[in-house]
Protein backbone atom coordinates (compact mmCIF):
# COMPACT_ATOMS: atom_id res chain seq x y z
CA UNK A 1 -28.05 263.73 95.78
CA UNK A 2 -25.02 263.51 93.04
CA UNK A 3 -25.15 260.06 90.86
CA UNK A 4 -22.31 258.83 88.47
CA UNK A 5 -23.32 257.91 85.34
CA UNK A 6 -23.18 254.54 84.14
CA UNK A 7 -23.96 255.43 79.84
CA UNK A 8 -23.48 257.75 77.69
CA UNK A 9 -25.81 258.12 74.19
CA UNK A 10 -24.18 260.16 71.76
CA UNK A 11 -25.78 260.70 67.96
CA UNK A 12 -23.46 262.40 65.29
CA UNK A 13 -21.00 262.49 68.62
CA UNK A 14 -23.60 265.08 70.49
CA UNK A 15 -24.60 263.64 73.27
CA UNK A 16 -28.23 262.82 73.48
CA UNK A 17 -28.78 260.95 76.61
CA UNK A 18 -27.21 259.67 79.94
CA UNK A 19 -28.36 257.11 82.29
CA UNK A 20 -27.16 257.31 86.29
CA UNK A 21 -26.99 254.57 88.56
CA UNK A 22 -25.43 253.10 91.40
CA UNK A 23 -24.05 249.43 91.47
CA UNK A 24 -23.30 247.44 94.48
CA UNK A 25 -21.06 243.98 94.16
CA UNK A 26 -20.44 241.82 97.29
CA UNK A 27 -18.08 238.50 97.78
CA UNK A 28 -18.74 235.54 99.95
CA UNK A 29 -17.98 237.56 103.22
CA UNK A 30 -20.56 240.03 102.27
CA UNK A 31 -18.12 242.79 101.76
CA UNK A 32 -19.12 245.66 99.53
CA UNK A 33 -15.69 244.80 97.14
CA UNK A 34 -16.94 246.41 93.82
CA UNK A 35 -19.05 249.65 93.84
CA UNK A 36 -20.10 252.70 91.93
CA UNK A 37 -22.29 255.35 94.33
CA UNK A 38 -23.89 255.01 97.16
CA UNK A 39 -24.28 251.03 98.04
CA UNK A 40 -26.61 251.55 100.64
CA UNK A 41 -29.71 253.33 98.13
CA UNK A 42 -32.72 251.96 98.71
CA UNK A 43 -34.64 250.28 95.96
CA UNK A 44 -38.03 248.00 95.32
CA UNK A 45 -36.95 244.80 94.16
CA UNK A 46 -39.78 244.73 91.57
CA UNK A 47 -39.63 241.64 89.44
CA UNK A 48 -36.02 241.24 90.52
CA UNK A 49 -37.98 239.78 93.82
CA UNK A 50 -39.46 236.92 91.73
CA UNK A 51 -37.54 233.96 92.84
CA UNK A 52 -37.65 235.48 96.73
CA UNK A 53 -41.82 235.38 96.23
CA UNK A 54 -41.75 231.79 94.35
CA UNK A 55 -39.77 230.02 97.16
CA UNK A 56 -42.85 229.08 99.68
CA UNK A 57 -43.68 227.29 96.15
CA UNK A 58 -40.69 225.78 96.07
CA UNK A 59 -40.70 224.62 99.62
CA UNK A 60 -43.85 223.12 99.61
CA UNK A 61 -42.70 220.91 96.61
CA UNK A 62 -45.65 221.69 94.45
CA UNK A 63 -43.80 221.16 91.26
CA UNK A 64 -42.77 217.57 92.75
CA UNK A 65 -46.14 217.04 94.10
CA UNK A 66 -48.36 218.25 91.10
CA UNK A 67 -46.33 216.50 88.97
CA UNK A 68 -45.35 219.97 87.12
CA UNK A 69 -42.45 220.06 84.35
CA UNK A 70 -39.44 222.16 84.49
CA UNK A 71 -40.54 224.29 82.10
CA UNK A 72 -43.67 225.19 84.33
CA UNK A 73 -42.25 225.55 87.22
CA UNK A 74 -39.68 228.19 85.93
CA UNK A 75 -42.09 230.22 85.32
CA UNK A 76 -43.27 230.71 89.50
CA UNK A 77 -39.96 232.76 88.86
CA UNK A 78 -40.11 234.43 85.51
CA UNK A 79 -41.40 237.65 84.08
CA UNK A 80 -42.40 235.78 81.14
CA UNK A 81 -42.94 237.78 77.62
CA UNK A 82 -46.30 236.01 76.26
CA UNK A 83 -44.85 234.17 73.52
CA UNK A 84 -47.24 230.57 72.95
CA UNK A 85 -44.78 228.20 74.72
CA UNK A 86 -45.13 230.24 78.21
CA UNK A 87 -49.37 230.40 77.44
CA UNK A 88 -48.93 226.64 76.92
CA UNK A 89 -47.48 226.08 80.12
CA UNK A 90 -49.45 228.33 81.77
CA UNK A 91 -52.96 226.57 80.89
CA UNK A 92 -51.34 222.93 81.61
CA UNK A 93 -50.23 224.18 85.06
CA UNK A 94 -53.58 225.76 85.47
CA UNK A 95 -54.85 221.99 84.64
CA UNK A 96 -52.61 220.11 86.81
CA UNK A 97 -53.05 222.74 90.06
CA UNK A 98 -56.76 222.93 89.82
CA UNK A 99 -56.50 226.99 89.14
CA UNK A 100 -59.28 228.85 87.83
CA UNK A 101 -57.79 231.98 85.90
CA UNK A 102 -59.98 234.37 87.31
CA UNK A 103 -58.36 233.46 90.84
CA UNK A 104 -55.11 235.65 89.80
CA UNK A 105 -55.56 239.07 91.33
CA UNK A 106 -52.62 240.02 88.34
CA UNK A 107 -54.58 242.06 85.66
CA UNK A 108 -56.47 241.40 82.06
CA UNK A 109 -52.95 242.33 79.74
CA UNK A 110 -51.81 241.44 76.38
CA UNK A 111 -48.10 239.91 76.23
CA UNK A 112 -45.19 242.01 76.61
CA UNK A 113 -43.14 240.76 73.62
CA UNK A 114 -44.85 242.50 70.21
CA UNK A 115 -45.07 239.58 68.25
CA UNK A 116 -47.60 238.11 69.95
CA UNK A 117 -49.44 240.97 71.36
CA UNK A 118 -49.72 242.04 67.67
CA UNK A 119 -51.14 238.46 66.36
CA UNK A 120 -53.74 238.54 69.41
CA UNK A 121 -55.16 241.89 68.10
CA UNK A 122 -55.03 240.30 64.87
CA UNK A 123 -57.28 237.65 66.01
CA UNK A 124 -59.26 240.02 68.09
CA UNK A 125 -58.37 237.50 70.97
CA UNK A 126 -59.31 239.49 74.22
CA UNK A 127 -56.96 240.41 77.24
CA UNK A 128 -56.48 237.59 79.87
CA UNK A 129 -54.68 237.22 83.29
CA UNK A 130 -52.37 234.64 82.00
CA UNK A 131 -50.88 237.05 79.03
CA UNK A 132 -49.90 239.01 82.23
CA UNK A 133 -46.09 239.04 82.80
CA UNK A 134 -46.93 238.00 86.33
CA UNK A 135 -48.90 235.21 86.23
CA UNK A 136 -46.65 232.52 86.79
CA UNK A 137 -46.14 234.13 90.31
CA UNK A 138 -49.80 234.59 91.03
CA UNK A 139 -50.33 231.13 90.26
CA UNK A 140 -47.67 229.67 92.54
CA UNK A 141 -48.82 232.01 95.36
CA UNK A 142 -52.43 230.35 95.06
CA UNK A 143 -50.61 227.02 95.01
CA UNK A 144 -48.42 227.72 97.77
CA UNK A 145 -51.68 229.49 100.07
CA UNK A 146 -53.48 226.03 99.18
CA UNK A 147 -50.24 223.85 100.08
CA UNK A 148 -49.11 225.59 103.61
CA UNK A 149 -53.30 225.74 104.78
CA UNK A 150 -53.87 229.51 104.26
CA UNK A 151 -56.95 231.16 103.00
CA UNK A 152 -56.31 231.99 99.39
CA UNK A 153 -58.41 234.29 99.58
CA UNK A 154 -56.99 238.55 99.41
CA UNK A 155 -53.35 236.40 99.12
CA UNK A 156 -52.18 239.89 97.39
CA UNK A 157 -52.32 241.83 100.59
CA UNK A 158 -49.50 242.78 102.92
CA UNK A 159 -50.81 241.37 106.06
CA UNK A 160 -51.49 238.07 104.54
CA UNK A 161 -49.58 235.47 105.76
CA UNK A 162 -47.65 233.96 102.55
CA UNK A 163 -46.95 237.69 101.80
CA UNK A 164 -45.44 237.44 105.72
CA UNK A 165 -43.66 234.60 104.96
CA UNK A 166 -42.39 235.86 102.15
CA UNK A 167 -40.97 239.02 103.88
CA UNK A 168 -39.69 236.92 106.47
CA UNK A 169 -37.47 234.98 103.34
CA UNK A 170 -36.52 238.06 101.97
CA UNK A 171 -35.28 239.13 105.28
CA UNK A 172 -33.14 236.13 106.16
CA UNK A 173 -31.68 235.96 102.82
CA UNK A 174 -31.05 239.74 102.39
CA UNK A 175 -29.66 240.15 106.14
CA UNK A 176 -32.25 242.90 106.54
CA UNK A 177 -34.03 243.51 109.69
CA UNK A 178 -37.75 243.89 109.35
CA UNK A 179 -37.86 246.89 110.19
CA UNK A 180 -35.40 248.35 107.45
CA UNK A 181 -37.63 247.01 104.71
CA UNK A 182 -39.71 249.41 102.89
CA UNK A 183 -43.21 248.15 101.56
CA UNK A 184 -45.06 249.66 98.64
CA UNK A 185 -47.11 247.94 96.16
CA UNK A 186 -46.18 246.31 93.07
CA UNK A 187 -47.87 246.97 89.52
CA UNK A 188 -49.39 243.51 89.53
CA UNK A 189 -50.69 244.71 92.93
CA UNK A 190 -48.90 242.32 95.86
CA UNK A 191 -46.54 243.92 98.25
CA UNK A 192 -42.76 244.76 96.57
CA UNK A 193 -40.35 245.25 99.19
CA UNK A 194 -37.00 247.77 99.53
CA UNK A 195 -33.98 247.42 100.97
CA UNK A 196 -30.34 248.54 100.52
CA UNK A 197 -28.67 247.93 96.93
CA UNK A 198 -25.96 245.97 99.01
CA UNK A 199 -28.54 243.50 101.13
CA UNK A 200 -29.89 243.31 97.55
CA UNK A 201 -26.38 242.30 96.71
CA UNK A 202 -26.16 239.74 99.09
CA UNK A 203 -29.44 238.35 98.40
CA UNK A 204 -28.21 237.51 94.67
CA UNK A 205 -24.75 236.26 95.93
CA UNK A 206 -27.07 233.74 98.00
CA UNK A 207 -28.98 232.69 94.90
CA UNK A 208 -26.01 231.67 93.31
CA UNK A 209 -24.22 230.43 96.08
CA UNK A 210 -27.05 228.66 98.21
CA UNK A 211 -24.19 226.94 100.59
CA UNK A 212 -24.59 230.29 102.51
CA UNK A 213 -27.65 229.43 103.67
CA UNK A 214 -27.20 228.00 107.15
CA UNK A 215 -31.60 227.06 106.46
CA UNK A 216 -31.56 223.37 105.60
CA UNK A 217 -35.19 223.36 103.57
CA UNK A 218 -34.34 226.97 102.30
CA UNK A 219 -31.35 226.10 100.56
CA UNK A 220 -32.81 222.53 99.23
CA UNK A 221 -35.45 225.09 97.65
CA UNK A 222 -33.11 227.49 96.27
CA UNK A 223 -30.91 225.28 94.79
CA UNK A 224 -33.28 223.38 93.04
CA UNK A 225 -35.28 226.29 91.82
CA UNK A 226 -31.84 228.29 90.80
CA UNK A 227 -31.70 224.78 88.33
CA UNK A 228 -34.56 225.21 87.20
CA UNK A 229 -34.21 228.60 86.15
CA UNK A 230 -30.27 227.75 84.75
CA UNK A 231 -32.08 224.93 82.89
CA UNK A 232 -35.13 226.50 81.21
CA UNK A 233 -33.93 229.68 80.93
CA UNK A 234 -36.15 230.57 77.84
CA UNK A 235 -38.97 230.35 80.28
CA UNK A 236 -38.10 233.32 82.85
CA UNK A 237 -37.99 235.70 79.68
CA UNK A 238 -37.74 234.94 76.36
CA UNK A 239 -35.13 234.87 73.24
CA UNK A 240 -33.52 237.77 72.70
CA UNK A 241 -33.90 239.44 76.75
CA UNK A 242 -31.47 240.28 79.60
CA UNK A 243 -32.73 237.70 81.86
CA UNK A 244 -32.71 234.41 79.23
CA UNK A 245 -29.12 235.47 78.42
CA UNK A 246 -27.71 235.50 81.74
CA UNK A 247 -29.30 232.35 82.85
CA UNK A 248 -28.21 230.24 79.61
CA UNK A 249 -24.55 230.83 81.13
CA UNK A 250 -24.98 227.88 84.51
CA UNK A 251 -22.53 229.59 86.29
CA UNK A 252 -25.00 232.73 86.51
CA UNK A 253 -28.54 233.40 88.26
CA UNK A 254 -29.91 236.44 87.28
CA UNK A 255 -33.24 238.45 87.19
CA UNK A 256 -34.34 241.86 86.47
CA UNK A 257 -36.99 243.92 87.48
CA UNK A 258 -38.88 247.33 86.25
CA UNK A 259 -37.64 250.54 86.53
CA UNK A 260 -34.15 249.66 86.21
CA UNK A 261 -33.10 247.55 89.00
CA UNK A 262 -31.55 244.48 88.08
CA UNK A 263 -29.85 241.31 90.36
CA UNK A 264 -27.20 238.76 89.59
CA UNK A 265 -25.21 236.38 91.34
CA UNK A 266 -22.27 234.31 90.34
CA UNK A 267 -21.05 230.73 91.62
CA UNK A 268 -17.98 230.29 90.80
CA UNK A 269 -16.45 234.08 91.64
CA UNK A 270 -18.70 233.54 94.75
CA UNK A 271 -19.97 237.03 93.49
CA UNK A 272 -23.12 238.81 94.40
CA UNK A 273 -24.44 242.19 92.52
CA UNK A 274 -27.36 244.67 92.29
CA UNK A 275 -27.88 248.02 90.55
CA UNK A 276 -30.03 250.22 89.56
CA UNK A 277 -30.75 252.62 86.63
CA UNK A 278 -31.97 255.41 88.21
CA UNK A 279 -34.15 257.15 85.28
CA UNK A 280 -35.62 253.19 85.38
CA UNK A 281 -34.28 252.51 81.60
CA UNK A 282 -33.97 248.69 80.85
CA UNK A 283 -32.65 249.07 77.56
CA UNK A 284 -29.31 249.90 79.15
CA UNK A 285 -28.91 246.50 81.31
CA UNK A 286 -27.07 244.55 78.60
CA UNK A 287 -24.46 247.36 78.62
CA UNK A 288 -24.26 248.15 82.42
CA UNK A 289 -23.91 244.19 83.10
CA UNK A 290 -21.57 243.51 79.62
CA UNK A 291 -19.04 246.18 81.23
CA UNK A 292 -19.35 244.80 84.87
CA UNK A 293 -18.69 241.23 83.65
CA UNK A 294 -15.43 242.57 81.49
CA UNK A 295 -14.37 244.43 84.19
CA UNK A 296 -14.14 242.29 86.55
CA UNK A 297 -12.70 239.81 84.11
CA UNK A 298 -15.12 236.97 83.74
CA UNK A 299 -14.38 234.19 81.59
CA UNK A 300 -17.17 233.24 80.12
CA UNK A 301 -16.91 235.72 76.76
CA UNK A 302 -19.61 234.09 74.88
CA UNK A 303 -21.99 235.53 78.11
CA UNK A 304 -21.05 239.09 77.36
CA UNK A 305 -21.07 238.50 73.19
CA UNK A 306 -24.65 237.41 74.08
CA UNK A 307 -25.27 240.73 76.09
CA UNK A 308 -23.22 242.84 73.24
CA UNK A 309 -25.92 241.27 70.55
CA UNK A 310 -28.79 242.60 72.56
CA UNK A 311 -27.87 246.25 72.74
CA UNK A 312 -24.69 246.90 70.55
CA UNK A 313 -22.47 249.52 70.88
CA UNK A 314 -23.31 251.30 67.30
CA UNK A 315 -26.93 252.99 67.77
CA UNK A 316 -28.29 252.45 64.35
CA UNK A 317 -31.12 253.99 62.11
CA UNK A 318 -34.72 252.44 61.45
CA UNK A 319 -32.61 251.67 57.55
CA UNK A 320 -30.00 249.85 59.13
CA UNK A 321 -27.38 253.20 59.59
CA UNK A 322 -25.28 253.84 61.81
CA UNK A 323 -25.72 257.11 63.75
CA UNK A 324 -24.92 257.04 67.21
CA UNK A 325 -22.69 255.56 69.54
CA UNK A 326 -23.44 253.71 73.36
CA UNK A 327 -20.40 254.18 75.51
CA UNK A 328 -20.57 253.06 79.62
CA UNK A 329 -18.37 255.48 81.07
CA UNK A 330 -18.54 254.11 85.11
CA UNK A 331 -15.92 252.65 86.48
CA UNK A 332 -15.83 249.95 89.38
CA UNK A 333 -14.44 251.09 92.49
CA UNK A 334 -12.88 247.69 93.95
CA UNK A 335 -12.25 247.54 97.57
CA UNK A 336 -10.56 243.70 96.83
CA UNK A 337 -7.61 243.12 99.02
């Protein structure tokens, strides 16, 4: 099958690399009204699934109950980098939820961001489960097993039934039948689920626009975890990421996941969109999103000056020169009236 290509990499104006994708955006009636490719591809989620997977948390009030900050309870939802303010909140939610660390089925990793990866080997401090992108989520899935009476026990497995519940969210939200959704395994190990780029779409248009949801408890959860994640944005990523920089603008609720895919909604446009970079680059995002927020004429410009900072236009040397050039060469095909 034929992709367009979303961006062009050219060095000393030879072209060095191109990354293809298909984007899906859809308005409040769940019409496909912005598109490049095929809107029904079939993706995983991946981390983009985060705040689907922490909303059991949610609606079994365990931040309210457990008396958990803001700042912790973003991170049931983040994909957080390792810096010492997530570890921080990590151990004081372990405290306050009566987790043992060696209860997360995630794996012994070192943070993502460099910094501190590079200071822990330093240090010689050894791996751990909370340094794990992921652990945020583990932990409110043990939380949430403990909360709605289930076994905690093999809570990473498909047949288990928060992962059920879960796929039952995802479901409702996405307007997917359960049938439709594809189930593989995620690299922290629990179930990631696939599903059209457009129910994706609408999924993300739901996050942002939670009046959709026809669900009573459902949309009390959503709206007050899409807060939370407006409000300590730092949490969900870090400085200087995709994710952070989305969700500092209030009027956006956004989250990526790996290989490429990436989900935002917006609340005042009433706008939901997916895509996904199909050679699974995430360097690209800033770029792909920076051109589908000036295209479609949003007016928050300090938003896409954020996303411009992260991955400017000028590809530069590891002395400071410039040597290449980033161009996104898609175009949205609207179907708008």
């Amino acid at each position: 099958m034929k992709y367009e290509i979303l961006v062009e990499e050219t060095r000393a104006n030879l072209l060095e690399n191109v990354h293809e994708g298909v984007i899906c955006g859809v308005n409040e009636n769940k019409e496909a009204v912005y598109q490049v490719g095929n809107t029904q591809h079939k993706t995983y989620f991946r981390s983009a699934g985060k705040p689907i997977q922490a909303l059991p948390a949610f609606l079994s009030k365990i931040d309210i109950k457990y008396g958990l900050t803001e700042r912790e309870a973003a991170l049931f939802t983040a994909s957080h980098r390792g810096e010492a303010y997530h570890i921080e909140a990590l151990e004081t939610m372990e405290e306050k939820l009566s987790i043992k660390e060696d209860e997360l089925f995630c794996p012994l990793s070192y943070p993502l961001n460099a910094e501190p990866k590079e200071e822990m080997l330093r240090k010689n401090i050894e791996k751990r489960r909370l340094f794990h992108n992921c652990s945020g989520k583990h932990m409110g899935f043990i939380a949430a097993c403990r909360e709605l009476g289930f076994s905690a026990e093999e809570y990473w497995k498909v047949n288990h039934p928060l992962q059920q519940l879960i796929l039952k969210k995802l479901s409702y939200l996405s307007e997917t039948p359960l049938s439709e959704i594809h189930i593989g395994v995620d690299g922290c190990g629990v179930p990631v689920f696939a599903i059209p780029l457009r129910n994706m779409a609408i999924t993300s248009l739901k996050l942002a626009c939670p009046d959709l949801i026809d669900d009573t408890a459902l949309r009390g959860a959503v709206e007050r975890m899409t807060g939370i994640m407006n409000r300590e944005y730092i949490m969900v990523a870090s400085e200087n990421f995709i994710c952070s920089a989305l969700l500092e603008d209030r009027n956006i609720v956004a989250k990526g996941g790996a290989k490429g895919v990436y989900c935002f909604g917006l609340k005042k446009e009433r706008l939901g969109f997916s895509l996904k970079v199909l050679d699974g680059s995430e360097d690209v995002w800033p770029n792909v999103v920076a051109s589908i927020l000036e295209q479609i004429g949003y007016e928050n410009k300090e938003t896409i000056t954020r996303l411009r900072k992260l991955r400017p236009k000028v590809i530069k040397s590891d002395s400071g020169l410039d040597v290449g050039e980033i161009h996104e060469v898609f175009q949205l095909i609207s179907h708008k009236n």
